[in-house]
C-alpha atoms as a PDB file:
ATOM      1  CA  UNK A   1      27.736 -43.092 115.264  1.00  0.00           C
ATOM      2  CA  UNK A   2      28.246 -46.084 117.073  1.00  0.00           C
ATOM      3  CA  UNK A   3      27.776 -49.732 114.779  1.00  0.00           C
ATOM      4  CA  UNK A   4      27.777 -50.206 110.964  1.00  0.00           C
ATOM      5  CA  UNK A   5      26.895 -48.146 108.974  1.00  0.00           C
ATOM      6  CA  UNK A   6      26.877 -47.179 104.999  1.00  0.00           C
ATOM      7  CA  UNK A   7      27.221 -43.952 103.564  1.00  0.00           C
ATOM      8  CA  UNK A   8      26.669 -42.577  99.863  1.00  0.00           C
ATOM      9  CA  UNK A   9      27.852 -39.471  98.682  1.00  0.00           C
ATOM     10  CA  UNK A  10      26.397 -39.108  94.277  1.00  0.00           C
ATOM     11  CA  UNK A  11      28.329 -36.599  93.810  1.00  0.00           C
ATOM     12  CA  UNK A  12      28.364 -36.020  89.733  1.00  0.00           C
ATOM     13  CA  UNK A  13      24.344 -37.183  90.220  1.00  0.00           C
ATOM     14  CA  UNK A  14      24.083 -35.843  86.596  1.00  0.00           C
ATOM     15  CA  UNK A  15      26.983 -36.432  85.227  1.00  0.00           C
ATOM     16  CA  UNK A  16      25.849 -40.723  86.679  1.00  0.00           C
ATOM     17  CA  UNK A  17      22.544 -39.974  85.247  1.00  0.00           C
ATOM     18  CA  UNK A  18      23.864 -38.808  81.715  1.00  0.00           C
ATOM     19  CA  UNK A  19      26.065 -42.132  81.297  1.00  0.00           C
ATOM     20  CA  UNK A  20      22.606 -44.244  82.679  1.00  0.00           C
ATOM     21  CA  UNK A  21      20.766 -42.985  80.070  1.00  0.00           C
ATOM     22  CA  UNK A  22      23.665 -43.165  77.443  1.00  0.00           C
ATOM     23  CA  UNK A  23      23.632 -47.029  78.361  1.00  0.00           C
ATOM     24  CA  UNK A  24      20.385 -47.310  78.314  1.00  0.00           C
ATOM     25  CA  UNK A  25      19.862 -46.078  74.581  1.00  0.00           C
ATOM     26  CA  UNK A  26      22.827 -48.286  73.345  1.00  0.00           C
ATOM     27  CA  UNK A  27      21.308 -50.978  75.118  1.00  0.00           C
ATOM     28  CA  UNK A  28      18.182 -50.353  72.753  1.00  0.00           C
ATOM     29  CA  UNK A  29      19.896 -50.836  69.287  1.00  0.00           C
ATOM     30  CA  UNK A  30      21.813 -54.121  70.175  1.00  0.00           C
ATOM     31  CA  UNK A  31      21.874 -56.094  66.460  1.00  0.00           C
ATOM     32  CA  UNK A  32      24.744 -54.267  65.385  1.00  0.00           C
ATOM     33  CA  UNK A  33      26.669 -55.961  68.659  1.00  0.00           C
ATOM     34  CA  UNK A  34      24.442 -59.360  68.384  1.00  0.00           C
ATOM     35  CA  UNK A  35      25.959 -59.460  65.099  1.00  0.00           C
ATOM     36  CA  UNK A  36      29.181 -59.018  66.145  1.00  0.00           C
ATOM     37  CA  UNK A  37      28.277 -62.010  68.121  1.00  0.00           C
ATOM     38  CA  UNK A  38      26.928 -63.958  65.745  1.00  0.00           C
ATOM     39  CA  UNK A  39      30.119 -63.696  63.697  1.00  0.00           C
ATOM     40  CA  UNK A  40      32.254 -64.843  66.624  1.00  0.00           C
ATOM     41  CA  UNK A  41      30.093 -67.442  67.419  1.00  0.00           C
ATOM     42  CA  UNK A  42      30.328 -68.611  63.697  1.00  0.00           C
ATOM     43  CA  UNK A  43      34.541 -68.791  63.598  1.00  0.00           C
ATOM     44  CA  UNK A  44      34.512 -70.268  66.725  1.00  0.00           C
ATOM     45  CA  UNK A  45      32.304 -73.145  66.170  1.00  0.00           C
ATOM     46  CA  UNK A  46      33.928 -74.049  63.007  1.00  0.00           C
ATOM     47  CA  UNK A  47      36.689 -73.893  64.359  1.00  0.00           C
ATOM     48  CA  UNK A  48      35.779 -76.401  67.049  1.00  0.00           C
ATOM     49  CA  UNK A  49      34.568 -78.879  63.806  1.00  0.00           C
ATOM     50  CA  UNK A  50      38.458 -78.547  63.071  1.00  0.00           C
ATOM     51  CA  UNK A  51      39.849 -79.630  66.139  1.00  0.00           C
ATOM     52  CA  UNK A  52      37.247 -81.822  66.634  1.00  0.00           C
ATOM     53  CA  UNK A  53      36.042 -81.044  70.505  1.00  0.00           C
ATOM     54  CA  UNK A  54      33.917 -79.800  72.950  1.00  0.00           C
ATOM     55  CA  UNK A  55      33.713 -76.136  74.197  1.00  0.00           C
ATOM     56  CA  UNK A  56      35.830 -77.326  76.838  1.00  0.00           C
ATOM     57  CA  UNK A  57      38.824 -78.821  74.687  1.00  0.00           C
ATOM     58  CA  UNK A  58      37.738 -82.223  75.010  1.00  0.00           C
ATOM     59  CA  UNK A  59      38.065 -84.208  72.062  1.00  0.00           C
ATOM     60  CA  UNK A  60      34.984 -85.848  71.033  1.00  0.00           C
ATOM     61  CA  UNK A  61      33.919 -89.605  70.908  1.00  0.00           C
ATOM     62  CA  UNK A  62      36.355 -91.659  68.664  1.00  0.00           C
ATOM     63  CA  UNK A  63      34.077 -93.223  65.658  1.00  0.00           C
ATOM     64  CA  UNK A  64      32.478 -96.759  66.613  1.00  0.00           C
ATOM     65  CA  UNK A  65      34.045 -99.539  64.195  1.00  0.00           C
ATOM     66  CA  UNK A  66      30.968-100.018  61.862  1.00  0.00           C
ATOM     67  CA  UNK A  67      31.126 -96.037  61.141  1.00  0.00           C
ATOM     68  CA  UNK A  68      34.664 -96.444  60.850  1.00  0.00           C
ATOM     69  CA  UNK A  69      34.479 -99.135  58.024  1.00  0.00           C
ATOM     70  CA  UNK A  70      32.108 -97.211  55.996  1.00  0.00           C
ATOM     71  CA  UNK A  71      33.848 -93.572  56.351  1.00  0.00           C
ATOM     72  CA  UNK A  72      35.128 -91.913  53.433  1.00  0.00           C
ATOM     73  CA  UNK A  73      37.286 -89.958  55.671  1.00  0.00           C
ATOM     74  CA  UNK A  74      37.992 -92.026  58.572  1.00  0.00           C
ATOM     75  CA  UNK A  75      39.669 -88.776  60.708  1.00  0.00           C
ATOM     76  CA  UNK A  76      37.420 -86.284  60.163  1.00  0.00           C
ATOM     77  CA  UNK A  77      34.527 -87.121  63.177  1.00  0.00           C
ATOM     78  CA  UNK A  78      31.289 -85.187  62.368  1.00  0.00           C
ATOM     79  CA  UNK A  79      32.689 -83.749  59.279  1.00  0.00           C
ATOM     80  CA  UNK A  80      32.547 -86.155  56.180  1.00  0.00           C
ATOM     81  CA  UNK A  81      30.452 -83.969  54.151  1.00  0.00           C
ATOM     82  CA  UNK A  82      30.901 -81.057  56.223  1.00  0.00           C
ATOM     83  CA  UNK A  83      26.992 -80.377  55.830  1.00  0.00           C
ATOM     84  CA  UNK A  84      26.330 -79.961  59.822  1.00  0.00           C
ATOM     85  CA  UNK A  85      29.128 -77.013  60.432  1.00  0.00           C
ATOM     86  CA  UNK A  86      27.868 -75.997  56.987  1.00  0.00           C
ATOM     87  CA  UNK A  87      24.751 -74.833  57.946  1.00  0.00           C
ATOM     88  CA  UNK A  88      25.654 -73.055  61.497  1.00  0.00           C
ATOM     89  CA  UNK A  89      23.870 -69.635  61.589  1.00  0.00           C
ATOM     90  CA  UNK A  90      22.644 -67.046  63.749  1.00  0.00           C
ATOM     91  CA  UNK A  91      19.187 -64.978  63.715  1.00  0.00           C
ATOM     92  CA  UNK A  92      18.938 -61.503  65.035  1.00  0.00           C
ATOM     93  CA  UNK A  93      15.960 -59.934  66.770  1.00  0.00           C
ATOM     94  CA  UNK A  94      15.783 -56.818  68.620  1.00  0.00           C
ATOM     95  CA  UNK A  95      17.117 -58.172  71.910  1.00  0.00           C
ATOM     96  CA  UNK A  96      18.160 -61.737  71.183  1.00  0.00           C
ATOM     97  CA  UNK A  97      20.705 -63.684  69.252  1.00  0.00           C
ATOM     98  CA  UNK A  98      19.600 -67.388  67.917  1.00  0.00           C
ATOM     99  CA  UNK A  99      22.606 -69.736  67.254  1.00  0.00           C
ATOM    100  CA  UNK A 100      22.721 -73.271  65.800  1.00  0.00           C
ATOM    101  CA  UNK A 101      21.436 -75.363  62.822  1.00  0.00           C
ATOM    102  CA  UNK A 102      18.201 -76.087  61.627  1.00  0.00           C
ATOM    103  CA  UNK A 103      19.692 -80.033  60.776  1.00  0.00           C
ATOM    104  CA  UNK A 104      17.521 -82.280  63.492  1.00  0.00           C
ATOM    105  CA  UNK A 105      20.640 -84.592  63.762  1.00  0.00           C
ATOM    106  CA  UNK A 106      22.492 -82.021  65.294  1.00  0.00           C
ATOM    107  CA  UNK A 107      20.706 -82.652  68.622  1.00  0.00           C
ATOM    108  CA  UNK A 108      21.399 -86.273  68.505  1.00  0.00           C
ATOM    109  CA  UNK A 109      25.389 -85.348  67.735  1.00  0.00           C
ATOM    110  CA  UNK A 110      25.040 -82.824  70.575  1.00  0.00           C
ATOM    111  CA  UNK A 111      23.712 -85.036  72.979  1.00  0.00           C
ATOM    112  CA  UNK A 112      23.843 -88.842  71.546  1.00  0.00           C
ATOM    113  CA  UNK A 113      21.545 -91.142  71.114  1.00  0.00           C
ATOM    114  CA  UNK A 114      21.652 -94.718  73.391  1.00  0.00           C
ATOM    115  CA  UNK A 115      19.085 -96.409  70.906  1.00  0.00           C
ATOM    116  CA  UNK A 116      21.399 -96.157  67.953  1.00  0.00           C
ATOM    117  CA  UNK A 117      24.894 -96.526  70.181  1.00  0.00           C
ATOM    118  CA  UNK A 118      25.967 -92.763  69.203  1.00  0.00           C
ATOM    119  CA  UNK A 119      27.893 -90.843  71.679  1.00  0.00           C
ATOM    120  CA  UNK A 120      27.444 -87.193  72.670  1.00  0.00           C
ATOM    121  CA  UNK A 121      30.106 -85.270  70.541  1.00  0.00           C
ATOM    122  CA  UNK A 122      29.143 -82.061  71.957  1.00  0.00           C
ATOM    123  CA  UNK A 123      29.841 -79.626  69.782  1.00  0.00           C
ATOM    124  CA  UNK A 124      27.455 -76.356  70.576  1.00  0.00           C
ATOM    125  CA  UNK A 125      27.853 -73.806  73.617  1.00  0.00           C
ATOM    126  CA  UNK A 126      30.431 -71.985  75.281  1.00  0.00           C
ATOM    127  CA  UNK A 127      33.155 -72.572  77.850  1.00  0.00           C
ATOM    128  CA  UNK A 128      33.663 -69.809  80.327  1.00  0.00           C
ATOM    129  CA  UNK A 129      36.393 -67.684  78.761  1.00  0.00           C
ATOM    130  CA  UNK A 130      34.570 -67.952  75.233  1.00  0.00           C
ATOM    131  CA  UNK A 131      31.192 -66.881  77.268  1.00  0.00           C
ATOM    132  CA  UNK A 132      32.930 -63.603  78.844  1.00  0.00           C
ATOM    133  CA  UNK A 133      34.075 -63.018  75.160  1.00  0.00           C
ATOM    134  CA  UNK A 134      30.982 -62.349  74.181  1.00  0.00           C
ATOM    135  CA  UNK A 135      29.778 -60.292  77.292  1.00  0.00           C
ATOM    136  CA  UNK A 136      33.415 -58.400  76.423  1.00  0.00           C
ATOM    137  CA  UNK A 137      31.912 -57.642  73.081  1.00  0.00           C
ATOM    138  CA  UNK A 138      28.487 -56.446  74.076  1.00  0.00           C
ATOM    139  CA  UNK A 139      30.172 -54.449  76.773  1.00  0.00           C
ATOM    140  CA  UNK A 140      32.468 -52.599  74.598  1.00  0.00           C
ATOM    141  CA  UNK A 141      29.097 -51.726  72.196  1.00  0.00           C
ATOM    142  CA  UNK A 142      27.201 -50.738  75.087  1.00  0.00           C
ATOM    143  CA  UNK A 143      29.815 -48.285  76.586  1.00  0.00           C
ATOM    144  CA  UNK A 144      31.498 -47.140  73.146  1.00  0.00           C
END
């Protein structure tokens, strides 16, 4: 045969169909491995209130003067009371995996707020090694 071409041999058709459907079912029962998420996401958020940065490593906005004068604890940025990281959670649904805290000034930490001269300290997502950590762990459920 003269050009390009593409050939396909299945052999083990049912042996490919088995696994498929294997897959499939796993993929139907995913809050055990959302959990498993959840729990990760959890650690690794607090964790990121300790060091104090971004989900790329960056390390957040230094406090503005006037915060600075009134701070109990002068080195601790977003952490004084500890109330925002206190309330991270996660909700599970069938399918889906909800992250955060239900704390309304976490969006204006997140992303700052010009009319009040507060910086974004971002503080929620994932960089791209911590993202394929969690498709590692839904991966592993799904094929074990």
């Amino acid at each position: 045969m003269a050009g390009s071409f593409l050939s396909i041999d299945l052999l083990g058709q049912q042996q490919i169909a088995q696994t498929l459907k294997q897959i499939y079912q796993r993929s139907e029962d995913l809050p055990p491995a959302l959990s498993e998420v959840g729990e990760y996401l959890l650690d690794l958020h607090v964790q990121r209130f300790i060091d104090q940065t971004d989900p790329d490593g960056n390390t957040w906005a230094a406090l503005q003067p006037a915060t600075l004068a009134n701070a109990k604890r002068p080195d601790r940025i977003l952490r004084e009371s500890g109330t925002l990281a206190d309330t991270l959670t996660y909700q599970i649904g069938a399918q889906q995996l909800s992250f955060g805290t239900n704390l309304e000034y976490g969006a204006a930490h997140q992303f700052g707020r010009d009319e009040i001269n507060l910086p974004p300290r971002p503080w929620l997502g994932l960089n791209d090694a911590q993202s394929q950590s969690v498709l590692d762990i839904l991966a592993h459920y799904i094929e074990s």
